[in-house]
C-alpha atoms as a PDB file:
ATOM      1  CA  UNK A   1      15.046  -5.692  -8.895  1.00  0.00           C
ATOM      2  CA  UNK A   2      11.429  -7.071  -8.933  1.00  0.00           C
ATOM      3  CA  UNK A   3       9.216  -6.913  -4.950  1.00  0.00           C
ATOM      4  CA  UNK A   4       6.547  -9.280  -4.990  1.00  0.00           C
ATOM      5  CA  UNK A   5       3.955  -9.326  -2.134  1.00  0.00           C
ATOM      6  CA  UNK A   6       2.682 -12.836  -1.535  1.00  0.00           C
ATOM      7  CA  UNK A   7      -0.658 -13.290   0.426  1.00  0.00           C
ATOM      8  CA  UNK A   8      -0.277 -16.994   1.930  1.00  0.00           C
ATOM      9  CA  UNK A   9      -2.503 -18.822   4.243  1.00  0.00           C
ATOM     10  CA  UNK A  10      -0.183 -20.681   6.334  1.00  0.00           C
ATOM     11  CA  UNK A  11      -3.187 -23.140   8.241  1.00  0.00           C
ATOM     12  CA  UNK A  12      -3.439 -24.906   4.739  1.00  0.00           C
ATOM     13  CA  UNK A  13      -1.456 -27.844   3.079  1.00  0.00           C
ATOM     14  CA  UNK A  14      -0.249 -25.584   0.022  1.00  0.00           C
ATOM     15  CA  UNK A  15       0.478 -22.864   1.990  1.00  0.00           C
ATOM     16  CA  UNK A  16       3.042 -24.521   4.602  1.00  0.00           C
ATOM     17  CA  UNK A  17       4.479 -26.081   1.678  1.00  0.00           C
ATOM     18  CA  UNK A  18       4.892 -22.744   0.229  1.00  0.00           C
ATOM     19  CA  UNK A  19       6.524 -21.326   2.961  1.00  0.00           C
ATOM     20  CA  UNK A  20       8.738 -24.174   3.738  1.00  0.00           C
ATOM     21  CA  UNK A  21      10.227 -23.643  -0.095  1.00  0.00           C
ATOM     22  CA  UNK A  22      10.512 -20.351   0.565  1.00  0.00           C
ATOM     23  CA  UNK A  23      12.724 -20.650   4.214  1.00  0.00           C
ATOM     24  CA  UNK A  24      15.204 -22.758   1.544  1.00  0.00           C
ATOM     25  CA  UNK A  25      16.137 -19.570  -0.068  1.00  0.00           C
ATOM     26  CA  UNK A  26      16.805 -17.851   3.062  1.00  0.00           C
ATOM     27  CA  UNK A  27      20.807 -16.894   3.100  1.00  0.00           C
ATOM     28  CA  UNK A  28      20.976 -17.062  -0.841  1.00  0.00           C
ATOM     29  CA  UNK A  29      22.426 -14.074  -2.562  1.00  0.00           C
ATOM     30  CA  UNK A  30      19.540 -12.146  -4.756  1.00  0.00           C
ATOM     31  CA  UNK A  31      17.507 -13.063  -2.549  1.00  0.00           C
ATOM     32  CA  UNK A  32      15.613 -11.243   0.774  1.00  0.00           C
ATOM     33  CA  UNK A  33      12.728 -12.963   2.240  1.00  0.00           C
ATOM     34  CA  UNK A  34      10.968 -10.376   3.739  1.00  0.00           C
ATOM     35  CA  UNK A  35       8.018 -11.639   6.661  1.00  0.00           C
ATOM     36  CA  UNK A  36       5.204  -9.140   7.739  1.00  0.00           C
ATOM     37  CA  UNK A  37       2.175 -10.337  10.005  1.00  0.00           C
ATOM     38  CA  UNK A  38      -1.199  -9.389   7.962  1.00  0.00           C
ATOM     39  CA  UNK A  39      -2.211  -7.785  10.819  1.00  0.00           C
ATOM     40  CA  UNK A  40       1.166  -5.399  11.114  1.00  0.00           C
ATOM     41  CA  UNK A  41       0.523  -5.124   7.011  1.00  0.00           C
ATOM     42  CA  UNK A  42      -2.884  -3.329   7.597  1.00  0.00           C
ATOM     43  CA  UNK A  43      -1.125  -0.889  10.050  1.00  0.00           C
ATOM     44  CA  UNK A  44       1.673   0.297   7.552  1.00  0.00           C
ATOM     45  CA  UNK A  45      -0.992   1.194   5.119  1.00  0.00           C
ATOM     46  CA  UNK A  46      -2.191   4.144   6.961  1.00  0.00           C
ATOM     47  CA  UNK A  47       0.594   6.645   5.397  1.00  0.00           C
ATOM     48  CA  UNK A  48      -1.101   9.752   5.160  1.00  0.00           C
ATOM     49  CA  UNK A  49      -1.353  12.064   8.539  1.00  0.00           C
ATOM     50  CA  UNK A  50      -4.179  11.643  10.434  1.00  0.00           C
ATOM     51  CA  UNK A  51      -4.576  15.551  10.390  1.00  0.00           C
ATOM     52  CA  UNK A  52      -4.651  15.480   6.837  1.00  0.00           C
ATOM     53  CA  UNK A  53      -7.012  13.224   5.942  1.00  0.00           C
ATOM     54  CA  UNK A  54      -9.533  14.869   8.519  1.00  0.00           C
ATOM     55  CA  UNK A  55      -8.961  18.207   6.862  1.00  0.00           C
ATOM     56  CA  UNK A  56      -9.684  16.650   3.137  1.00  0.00           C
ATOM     57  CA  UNK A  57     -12.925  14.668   4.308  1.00  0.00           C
ATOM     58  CA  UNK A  58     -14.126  18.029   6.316  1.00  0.00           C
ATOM     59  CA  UNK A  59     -13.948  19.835   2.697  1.00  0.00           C
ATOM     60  CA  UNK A  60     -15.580  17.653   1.365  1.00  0.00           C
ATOM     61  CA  UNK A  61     -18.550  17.655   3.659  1.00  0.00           C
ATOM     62  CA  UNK A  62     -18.270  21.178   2.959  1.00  0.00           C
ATOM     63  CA  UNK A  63     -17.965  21.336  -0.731  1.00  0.00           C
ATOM     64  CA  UNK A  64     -15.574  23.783  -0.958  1.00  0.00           C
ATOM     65  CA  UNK A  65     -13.105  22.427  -3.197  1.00  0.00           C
ATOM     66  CA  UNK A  66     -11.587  22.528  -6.554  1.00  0.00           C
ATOM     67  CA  UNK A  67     -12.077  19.608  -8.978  1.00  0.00           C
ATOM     68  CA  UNK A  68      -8.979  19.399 -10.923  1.00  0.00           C
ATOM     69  CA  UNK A  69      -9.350  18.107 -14.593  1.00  0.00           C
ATOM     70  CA  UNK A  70      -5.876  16.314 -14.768  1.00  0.00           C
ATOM     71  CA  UNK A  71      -5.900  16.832 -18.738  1.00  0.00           C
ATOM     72  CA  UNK A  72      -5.659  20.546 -17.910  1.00  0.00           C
ATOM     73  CA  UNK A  73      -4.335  21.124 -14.222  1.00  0.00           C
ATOM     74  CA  UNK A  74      -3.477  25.025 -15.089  1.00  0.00           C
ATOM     75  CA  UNK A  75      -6.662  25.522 -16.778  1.00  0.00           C
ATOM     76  CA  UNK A  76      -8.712  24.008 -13.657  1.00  0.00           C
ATOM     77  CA  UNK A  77      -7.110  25.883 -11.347  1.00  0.00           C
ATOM     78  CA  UNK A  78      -7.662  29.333 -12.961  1.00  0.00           C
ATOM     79  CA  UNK A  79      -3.942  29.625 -13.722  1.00  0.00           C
ATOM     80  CA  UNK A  80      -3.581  29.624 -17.129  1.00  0.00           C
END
């Protein structure tokens, strides 16, 4: 199964024609024609806790943190 996300501007000539061919497939099996507002798009992208991310920008005003060299994640951490 492949997801595709589609930006389309619906006010233009190309993109009313796109969506029209698109409400054709509507009821066909293999295919789900999934609609999301921009707007409600931009919303779902905030996925990480709000708590979180203030904790990770606080360390870094801070600068007490550990880089982690991903070639060697024990070795960075002291661990190895």
């Amino acid at each position: 199964m492949k997801t595709l996300t589609v930006k389309i501007n619906e006010r233009t000539k190309i993109g009313k024609a796109f969506i029209a061919m698109f409400d054709s497939f509507k009821g066909v099996d293999g295919i789900e024609i999934i609609e999301t507002d921009s707007k409600k798009a931009k919303k779902k992208d905030d996925v990480y806790n709000p708590e979180f991310v203030k904790m990770v920008l606080d360390s870094a005003k801070r600068g007490d943190y550990t880089e982690v060299d991903p070639k060697d994640v024990w070795g960075s951490l002291g661990l190895k």
